[in-house]
N, C-alpha and C. Protein backbone atom coordinates (compact mmCIF):
# COMPACT_ATOMS: atom_id res chain seq x y z
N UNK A 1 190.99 68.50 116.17
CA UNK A 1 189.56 68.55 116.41
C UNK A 1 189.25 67.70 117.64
N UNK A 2 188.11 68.10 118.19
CA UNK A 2 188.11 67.46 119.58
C UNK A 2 187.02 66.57 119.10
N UNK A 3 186.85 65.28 120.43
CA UNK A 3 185.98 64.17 120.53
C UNK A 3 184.88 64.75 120.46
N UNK A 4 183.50 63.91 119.65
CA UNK A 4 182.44 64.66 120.18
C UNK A 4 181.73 63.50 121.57
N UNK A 5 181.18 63.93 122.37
CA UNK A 5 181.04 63.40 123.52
C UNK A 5 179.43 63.34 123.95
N UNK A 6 178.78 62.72 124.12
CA UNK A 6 177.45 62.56 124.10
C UNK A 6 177.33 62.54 126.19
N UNK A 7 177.18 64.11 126.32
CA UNK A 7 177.00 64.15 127.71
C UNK A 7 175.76 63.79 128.56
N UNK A 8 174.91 63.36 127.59
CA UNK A 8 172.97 62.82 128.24
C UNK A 8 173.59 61.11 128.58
N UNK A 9 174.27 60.81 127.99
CA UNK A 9 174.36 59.24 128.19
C UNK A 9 175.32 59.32 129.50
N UNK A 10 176.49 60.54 129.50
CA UNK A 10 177.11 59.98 130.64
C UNK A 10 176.49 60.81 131.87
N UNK A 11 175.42 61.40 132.16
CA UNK A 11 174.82 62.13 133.06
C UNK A 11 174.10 60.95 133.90
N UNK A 12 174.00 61.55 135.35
CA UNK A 12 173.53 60.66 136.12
C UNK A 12 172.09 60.73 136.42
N UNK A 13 171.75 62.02 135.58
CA UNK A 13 170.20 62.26 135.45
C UNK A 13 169.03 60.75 135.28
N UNK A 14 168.17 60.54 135.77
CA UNK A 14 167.54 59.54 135.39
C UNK A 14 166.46 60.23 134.76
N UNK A 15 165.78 60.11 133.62
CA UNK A 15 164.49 60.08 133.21
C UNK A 15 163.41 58.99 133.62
N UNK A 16 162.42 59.73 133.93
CA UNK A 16 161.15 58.91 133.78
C UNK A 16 159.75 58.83 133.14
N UNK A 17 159.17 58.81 132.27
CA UNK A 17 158.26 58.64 131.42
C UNK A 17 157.12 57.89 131.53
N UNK A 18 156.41 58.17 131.93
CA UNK A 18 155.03 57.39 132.70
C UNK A 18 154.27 57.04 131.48
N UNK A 19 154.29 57.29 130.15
CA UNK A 19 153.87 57.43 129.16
C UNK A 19 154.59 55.87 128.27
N UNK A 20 155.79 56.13 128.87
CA UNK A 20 156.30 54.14 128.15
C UNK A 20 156.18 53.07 129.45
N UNK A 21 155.71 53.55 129.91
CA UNK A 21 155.53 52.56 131.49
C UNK A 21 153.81 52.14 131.63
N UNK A 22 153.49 52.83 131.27
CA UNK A 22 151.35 52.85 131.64
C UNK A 22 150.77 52.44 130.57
N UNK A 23 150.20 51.51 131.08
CA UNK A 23 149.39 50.40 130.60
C UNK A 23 148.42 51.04 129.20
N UNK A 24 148.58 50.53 128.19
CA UNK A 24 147.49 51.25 127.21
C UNK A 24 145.79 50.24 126.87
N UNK A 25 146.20 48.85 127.22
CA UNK A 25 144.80 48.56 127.00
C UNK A 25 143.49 49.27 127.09
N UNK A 26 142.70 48.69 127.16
CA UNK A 26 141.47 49.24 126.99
C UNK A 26 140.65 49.06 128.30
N UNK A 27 140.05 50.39 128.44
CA UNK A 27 139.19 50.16 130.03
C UNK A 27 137.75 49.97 129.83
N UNK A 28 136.96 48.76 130.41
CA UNK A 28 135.86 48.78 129.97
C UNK A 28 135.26 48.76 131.68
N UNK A 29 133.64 48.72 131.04
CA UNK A 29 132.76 48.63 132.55
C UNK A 29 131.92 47.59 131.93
N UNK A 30 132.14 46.98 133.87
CA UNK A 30 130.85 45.63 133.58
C UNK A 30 130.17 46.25 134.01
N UNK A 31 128.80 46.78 134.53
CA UNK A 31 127.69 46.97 134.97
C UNK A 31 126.79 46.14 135.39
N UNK A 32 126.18 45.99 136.61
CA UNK A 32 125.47 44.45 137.13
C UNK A 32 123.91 45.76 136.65
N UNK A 33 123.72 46.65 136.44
CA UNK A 33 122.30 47.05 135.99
C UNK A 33 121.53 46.06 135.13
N UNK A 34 121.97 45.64 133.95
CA UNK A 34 121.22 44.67 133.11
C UNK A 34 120.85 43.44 133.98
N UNK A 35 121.61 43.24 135.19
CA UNK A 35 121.22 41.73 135.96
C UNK A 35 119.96 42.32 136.94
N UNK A 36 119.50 43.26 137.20
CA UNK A 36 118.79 43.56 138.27
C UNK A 36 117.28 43.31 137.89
N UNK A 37 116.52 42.64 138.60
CA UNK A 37 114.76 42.55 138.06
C UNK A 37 114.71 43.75 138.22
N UNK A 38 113.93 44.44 137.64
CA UNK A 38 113.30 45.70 136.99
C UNK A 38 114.50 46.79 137.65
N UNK A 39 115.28 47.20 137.57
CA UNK A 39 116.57 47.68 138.22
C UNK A 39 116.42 47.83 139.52
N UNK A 40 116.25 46.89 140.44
CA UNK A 40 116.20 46.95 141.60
C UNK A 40 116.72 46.02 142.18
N UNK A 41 116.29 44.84 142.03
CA UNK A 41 117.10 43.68 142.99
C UNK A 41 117.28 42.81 142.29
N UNK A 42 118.51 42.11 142.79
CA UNK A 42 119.19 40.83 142.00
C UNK A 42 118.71 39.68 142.57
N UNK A 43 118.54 38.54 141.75
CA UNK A 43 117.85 37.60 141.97
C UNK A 43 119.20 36.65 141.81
N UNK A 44 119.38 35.88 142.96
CA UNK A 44 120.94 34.93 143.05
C UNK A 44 120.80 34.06 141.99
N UNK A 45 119.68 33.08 141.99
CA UNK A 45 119.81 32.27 140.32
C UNK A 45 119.79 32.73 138.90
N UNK A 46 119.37 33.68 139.12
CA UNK A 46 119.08 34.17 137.40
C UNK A 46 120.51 35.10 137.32
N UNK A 47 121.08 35.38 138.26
CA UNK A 47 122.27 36.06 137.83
C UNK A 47 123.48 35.26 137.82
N UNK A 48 123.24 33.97 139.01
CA UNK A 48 124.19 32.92 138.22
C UNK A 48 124.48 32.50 136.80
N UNK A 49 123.37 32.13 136.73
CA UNK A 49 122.64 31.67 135.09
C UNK A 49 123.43 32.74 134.11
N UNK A 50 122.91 33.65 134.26
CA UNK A 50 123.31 34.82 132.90
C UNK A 50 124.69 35.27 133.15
N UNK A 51 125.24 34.98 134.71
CA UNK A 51 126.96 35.22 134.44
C UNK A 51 127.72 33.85 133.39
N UNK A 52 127.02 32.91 133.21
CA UNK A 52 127.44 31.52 132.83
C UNK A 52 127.27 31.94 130.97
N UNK A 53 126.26 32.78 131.08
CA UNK A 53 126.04 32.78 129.63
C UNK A 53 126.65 33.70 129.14
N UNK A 54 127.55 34.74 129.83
CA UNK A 54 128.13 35.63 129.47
C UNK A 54 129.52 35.04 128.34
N UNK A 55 129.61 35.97 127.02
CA UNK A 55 131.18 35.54 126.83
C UNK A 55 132.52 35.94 126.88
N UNK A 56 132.97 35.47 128.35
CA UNK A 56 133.99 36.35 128.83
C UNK A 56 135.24 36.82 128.11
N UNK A 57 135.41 36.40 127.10
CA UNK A 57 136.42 36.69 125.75
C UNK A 57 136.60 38.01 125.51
N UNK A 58 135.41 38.79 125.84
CA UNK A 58 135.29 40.41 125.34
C UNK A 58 136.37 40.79 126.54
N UNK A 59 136.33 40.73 127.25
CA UNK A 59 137.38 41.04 128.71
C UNK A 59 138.57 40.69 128.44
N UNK A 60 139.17 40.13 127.68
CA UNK A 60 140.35 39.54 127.59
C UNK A 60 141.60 40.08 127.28
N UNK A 61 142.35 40.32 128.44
CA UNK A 61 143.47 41.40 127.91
C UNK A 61 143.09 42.71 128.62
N UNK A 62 141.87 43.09 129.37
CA UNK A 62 141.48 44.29 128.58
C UNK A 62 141.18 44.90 130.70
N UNK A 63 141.60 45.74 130.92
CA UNK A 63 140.95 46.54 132.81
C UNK A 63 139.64 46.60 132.77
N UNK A 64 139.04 45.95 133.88
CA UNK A 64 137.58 46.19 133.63
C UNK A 64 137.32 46.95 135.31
N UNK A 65 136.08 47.89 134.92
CA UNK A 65 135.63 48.56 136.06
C UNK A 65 134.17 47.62 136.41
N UNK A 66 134.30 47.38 137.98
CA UNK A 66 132.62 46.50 138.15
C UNK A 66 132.00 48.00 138.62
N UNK A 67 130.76 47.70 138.25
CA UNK A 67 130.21 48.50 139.40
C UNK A 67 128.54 48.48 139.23
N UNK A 68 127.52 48.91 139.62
CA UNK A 68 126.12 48.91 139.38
C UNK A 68 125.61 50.48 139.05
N UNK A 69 125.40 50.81 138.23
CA UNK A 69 124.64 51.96 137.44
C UNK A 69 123.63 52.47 138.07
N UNK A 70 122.56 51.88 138.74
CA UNK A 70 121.54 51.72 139.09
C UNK A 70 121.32 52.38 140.54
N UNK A 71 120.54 53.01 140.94
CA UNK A 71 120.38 53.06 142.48
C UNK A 71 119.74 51.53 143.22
N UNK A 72 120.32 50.68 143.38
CA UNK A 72 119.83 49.19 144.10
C UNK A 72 121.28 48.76 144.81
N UNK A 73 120.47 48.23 146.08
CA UNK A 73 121.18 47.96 146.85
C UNK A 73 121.66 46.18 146.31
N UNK A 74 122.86 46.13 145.58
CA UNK A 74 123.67 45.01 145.27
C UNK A 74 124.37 44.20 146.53
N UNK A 75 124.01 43.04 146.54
CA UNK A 75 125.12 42.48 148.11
C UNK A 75 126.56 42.52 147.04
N UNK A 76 127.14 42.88 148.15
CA UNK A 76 128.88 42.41 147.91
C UNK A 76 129.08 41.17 147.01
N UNK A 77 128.68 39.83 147.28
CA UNK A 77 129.22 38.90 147.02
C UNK A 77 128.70 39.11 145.28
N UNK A 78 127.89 39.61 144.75
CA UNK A 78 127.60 39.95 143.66
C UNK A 78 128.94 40.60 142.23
N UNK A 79 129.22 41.57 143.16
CA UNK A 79 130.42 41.88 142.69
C UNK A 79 131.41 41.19 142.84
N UNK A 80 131.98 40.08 143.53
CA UNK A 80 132.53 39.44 143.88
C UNK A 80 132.56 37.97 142.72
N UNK A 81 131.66 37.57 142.42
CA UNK A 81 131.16 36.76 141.59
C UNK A 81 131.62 37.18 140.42
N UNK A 82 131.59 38.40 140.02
CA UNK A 82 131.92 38.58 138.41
C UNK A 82 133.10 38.58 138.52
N UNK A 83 133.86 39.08 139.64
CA UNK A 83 135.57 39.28 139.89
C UNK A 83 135.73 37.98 139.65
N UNK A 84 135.01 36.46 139.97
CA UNK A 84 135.71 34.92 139.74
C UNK A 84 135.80 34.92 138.38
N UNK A 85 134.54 35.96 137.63
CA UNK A 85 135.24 35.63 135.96
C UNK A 85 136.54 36.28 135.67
N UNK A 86 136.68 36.99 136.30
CA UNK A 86 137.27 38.22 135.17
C UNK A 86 139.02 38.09 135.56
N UNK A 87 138.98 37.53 136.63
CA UNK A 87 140.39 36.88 137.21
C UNK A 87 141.16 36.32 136.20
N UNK A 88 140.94 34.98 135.50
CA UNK A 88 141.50 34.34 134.84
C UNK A 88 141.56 34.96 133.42
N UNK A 89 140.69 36.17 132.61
CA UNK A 89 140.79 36.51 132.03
C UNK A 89 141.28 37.25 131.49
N UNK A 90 141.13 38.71 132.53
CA UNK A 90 141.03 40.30 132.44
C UNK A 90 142.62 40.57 132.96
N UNK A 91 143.23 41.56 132.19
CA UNK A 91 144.18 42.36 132.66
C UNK A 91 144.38 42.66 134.25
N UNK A 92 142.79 43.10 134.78
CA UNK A 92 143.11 43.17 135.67
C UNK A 92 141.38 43.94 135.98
N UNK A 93 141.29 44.09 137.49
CA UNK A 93 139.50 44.51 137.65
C UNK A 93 139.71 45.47 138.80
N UNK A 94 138.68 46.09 139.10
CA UNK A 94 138.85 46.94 140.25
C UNK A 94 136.92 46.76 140.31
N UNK A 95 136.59 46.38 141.90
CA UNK A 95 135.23 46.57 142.20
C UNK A 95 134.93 48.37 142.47
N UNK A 96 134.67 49.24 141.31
CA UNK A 96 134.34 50.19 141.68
C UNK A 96 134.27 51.09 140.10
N UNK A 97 134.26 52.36 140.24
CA UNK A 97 134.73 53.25 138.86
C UNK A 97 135.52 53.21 138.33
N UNK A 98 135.63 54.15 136.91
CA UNK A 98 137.00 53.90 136.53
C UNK A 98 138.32 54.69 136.52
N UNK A 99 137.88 55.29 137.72
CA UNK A 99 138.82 56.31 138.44
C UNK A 99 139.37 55.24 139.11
N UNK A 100 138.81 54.71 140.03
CA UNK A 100 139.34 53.98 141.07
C UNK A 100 140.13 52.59 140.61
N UNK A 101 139.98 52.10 139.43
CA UNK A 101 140.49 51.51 138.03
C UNK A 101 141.90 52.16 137.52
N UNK A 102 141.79 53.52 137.75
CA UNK A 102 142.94 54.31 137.13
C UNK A 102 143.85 53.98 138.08
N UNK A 103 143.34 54.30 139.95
CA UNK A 103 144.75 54.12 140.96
C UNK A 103 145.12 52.67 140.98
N UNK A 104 144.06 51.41 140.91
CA UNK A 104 144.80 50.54 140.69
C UNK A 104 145.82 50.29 139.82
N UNK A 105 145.64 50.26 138.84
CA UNK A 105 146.70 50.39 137.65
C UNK A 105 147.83 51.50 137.59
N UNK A 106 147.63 51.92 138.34
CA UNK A 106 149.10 52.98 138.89
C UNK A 106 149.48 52.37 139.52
N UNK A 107 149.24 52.39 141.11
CA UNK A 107 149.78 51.15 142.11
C UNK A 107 150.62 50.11 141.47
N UNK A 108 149.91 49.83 140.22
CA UNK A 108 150.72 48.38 140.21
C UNK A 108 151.70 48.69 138.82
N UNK A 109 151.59 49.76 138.05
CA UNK A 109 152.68 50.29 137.37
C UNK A 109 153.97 50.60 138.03
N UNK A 110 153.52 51.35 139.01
CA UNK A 110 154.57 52.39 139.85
C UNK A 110 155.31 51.32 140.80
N UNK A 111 154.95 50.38 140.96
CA UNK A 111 155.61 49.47 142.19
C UNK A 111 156.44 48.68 141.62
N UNK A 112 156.52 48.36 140.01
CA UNK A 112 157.85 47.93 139.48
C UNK A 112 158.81 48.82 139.25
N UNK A 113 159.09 50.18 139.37
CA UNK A 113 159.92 50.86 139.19
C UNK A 113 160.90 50.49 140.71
N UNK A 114 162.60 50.10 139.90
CA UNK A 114 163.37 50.01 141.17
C UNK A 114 163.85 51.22 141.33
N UNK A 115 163.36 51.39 142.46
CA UNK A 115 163.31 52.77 143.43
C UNK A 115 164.75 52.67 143.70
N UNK A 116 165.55 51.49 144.08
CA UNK A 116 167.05 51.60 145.05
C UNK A 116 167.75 52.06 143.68
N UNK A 117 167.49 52.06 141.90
CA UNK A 117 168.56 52.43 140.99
C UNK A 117 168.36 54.20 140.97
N UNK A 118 167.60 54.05 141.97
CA UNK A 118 167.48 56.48 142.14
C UNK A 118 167.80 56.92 143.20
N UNK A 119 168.64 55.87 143.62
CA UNK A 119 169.26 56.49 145.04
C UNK A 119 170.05 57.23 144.95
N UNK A 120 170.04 58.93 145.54
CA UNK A 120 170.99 59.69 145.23
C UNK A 120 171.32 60.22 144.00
N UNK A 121 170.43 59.96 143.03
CA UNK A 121 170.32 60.47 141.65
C UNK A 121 169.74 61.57 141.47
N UNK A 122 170.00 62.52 140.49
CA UNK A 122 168.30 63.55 140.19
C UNK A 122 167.63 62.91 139.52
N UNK A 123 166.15 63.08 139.12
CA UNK A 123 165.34 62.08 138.06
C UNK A 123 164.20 63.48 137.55
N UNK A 124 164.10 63.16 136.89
CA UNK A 124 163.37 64.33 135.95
C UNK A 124 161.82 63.39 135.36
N UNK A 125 161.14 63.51 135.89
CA UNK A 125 159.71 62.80 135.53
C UNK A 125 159.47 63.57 133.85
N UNK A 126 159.02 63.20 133.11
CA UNK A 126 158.60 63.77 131.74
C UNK A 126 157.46 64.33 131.73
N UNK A 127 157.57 65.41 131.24
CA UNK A 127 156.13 66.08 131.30
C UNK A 127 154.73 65.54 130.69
N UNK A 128 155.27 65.93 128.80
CA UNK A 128 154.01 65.83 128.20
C UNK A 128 154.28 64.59 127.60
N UNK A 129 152.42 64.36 127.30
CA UNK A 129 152.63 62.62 126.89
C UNK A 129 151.55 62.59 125.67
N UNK A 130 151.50 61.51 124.88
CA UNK A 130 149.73 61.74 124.15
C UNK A 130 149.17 60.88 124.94
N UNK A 131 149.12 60.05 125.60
CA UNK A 131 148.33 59.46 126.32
C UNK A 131 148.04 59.73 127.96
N UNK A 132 146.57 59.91 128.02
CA UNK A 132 146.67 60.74 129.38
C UNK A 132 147.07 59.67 130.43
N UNK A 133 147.98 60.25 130.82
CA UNK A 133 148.69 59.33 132.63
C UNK A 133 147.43 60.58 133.32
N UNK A 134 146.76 59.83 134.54
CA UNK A 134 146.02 60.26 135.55
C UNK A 134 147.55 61.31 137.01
N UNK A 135 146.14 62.64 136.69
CA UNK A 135 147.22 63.22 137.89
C UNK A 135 147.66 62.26 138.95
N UNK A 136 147.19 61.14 139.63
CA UNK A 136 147.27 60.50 140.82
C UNK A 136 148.73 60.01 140.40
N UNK A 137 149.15 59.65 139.17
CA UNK A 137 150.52 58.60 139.01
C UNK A 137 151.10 59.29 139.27
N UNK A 138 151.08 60.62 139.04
CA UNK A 138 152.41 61.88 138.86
C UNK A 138 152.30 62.44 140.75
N UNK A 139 151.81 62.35 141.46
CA UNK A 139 151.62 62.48 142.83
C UNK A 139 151.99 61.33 143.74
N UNK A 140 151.39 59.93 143.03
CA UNK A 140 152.39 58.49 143.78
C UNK A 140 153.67 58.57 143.34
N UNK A 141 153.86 58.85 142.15
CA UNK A 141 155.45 58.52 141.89
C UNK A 141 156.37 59.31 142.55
N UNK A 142 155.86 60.54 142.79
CA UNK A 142 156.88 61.43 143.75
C UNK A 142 156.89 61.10 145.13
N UNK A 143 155.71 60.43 145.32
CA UNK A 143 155.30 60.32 147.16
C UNK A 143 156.45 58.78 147.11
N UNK A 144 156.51 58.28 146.09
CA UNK A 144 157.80 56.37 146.28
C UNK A 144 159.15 56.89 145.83
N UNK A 145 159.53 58.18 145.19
CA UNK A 145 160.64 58.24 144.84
C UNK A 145 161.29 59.06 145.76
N UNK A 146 161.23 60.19 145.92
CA UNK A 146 161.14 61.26 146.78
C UNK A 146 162.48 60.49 147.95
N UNK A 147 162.15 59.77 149.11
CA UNK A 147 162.85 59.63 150.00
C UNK A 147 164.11 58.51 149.60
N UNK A 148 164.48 58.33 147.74
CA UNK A 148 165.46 57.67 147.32
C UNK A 148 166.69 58.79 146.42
N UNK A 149 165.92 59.71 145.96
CA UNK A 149 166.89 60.97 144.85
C UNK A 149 167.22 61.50 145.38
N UNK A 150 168.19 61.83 144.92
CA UNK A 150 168.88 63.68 145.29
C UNK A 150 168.09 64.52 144.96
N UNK A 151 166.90 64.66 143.92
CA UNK A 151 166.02 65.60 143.15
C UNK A 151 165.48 65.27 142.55
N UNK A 152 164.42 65.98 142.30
CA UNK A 152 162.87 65.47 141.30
C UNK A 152 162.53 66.79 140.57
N UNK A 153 162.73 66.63 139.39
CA UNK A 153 161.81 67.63 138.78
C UNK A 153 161.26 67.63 137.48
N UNK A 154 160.52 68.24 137.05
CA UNK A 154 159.44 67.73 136.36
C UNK A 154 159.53 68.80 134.98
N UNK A 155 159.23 67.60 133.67
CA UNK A 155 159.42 68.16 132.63
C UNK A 155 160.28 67.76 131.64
N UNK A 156 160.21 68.36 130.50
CA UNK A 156 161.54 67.98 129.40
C UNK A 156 162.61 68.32 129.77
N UNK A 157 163.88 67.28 129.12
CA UNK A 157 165.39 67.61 129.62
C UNK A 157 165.61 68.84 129.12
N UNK A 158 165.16 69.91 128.43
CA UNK A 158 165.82 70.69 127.82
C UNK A 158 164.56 71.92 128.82
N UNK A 159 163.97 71.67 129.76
CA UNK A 159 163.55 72.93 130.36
C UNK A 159 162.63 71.77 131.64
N UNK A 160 163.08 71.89 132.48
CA UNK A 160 162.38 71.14 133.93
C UNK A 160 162.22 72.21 135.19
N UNK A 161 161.20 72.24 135.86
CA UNK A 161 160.62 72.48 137.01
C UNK A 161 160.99 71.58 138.23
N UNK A 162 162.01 72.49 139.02
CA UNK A 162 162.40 71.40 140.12
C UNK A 162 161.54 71.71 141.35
N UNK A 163 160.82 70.20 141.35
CA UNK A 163 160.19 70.29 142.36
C UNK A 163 160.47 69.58 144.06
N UNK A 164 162.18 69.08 144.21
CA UNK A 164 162.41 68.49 145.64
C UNK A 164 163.74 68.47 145.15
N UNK A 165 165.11 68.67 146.26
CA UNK A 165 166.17 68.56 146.46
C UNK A 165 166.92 68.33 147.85
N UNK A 166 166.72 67.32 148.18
CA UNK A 166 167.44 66.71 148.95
C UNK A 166 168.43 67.47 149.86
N UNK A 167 167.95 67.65 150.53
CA UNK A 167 168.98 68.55 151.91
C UNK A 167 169.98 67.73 151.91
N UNK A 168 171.45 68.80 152.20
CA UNK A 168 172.62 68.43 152.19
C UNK A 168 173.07 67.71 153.70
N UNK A 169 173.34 66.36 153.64
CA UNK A 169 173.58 65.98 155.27
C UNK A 169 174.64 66.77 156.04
């Protein structure tokens, strides 16, 4: 009787799974609308004041999106100000939506992957996930891997879509 031989372990295939890599906390929004006199303009002391009274604990751990709800023209340094809380606290912040929340947190997912262990490898990105990864990760990760594999393609090991193969030098 012959060995049985487990050929996925000795394959040089790499998998990748954006789904055990991406961040699951929780995304919240600060909104400076509640700080605005009658939703229009921010008043620099009273929004000092009520950032002081805020309790930044709810943030803790957790991506927060800044942004203002409101049609009022907010100065910069406004948003800027809540970023001094949320620094020491928050997972992490993005001054804007929570789209723009989503590419940060890709960016900074995708930039720990060592790119030099897919040199010359194929890598097979994983398709389906229960947790939604944003199309943008699945478009950066090919745009940082791409000029390190032999091939990229996309999907389960047992049926993949090749989408790049490395011209033969």
């Amino acid at each position: 009787m012959s060995e049985i031989v487990n050929r996925v372990t000795q394959s040089p295939i790499v998998s990748i799974d954006l789904e055990e890599i991406y961040p699951r906390e929780e995304r919240v929004i600060f909104d400076l609308k509640p700080f605005l006199y009658q939703e229009f303009v921010l008043r620099e002391k009273e929004f000092r004041l009520a950032l002081r009274d805020i309790d930044w604990k709810e943030y803790s751990g957790k991506w927060v999106s800044i942004i203002c709800s409101a049609d009022a023209i907010v100065p910069n340094w406004a948003y800027m100000l809540v970023a001094t809380y949320l620094t020491p606290i928050s997972k992490g912040y993005v001054i804007g939506d929570l789209t723009e929340l989503e590419v940060l947190i890709s960016e900074l997912v995708l930039g720990e992957i060592d790119l030099e262990s897919l040199t010359d490898r194929p890598v097979v990105i994983k398709g389906c996930s229960n947790f939604p990864i944003p199309l943008f990760a699945y478009g950066r990760l090919v745009s940082l891997i791409q000029s390190h594999a032999k091939s990229i393609m996309y999907g389960e090991p047992c049926s993949t879509v090749p989408l790049f193969k490395k011209p033969k030098a």
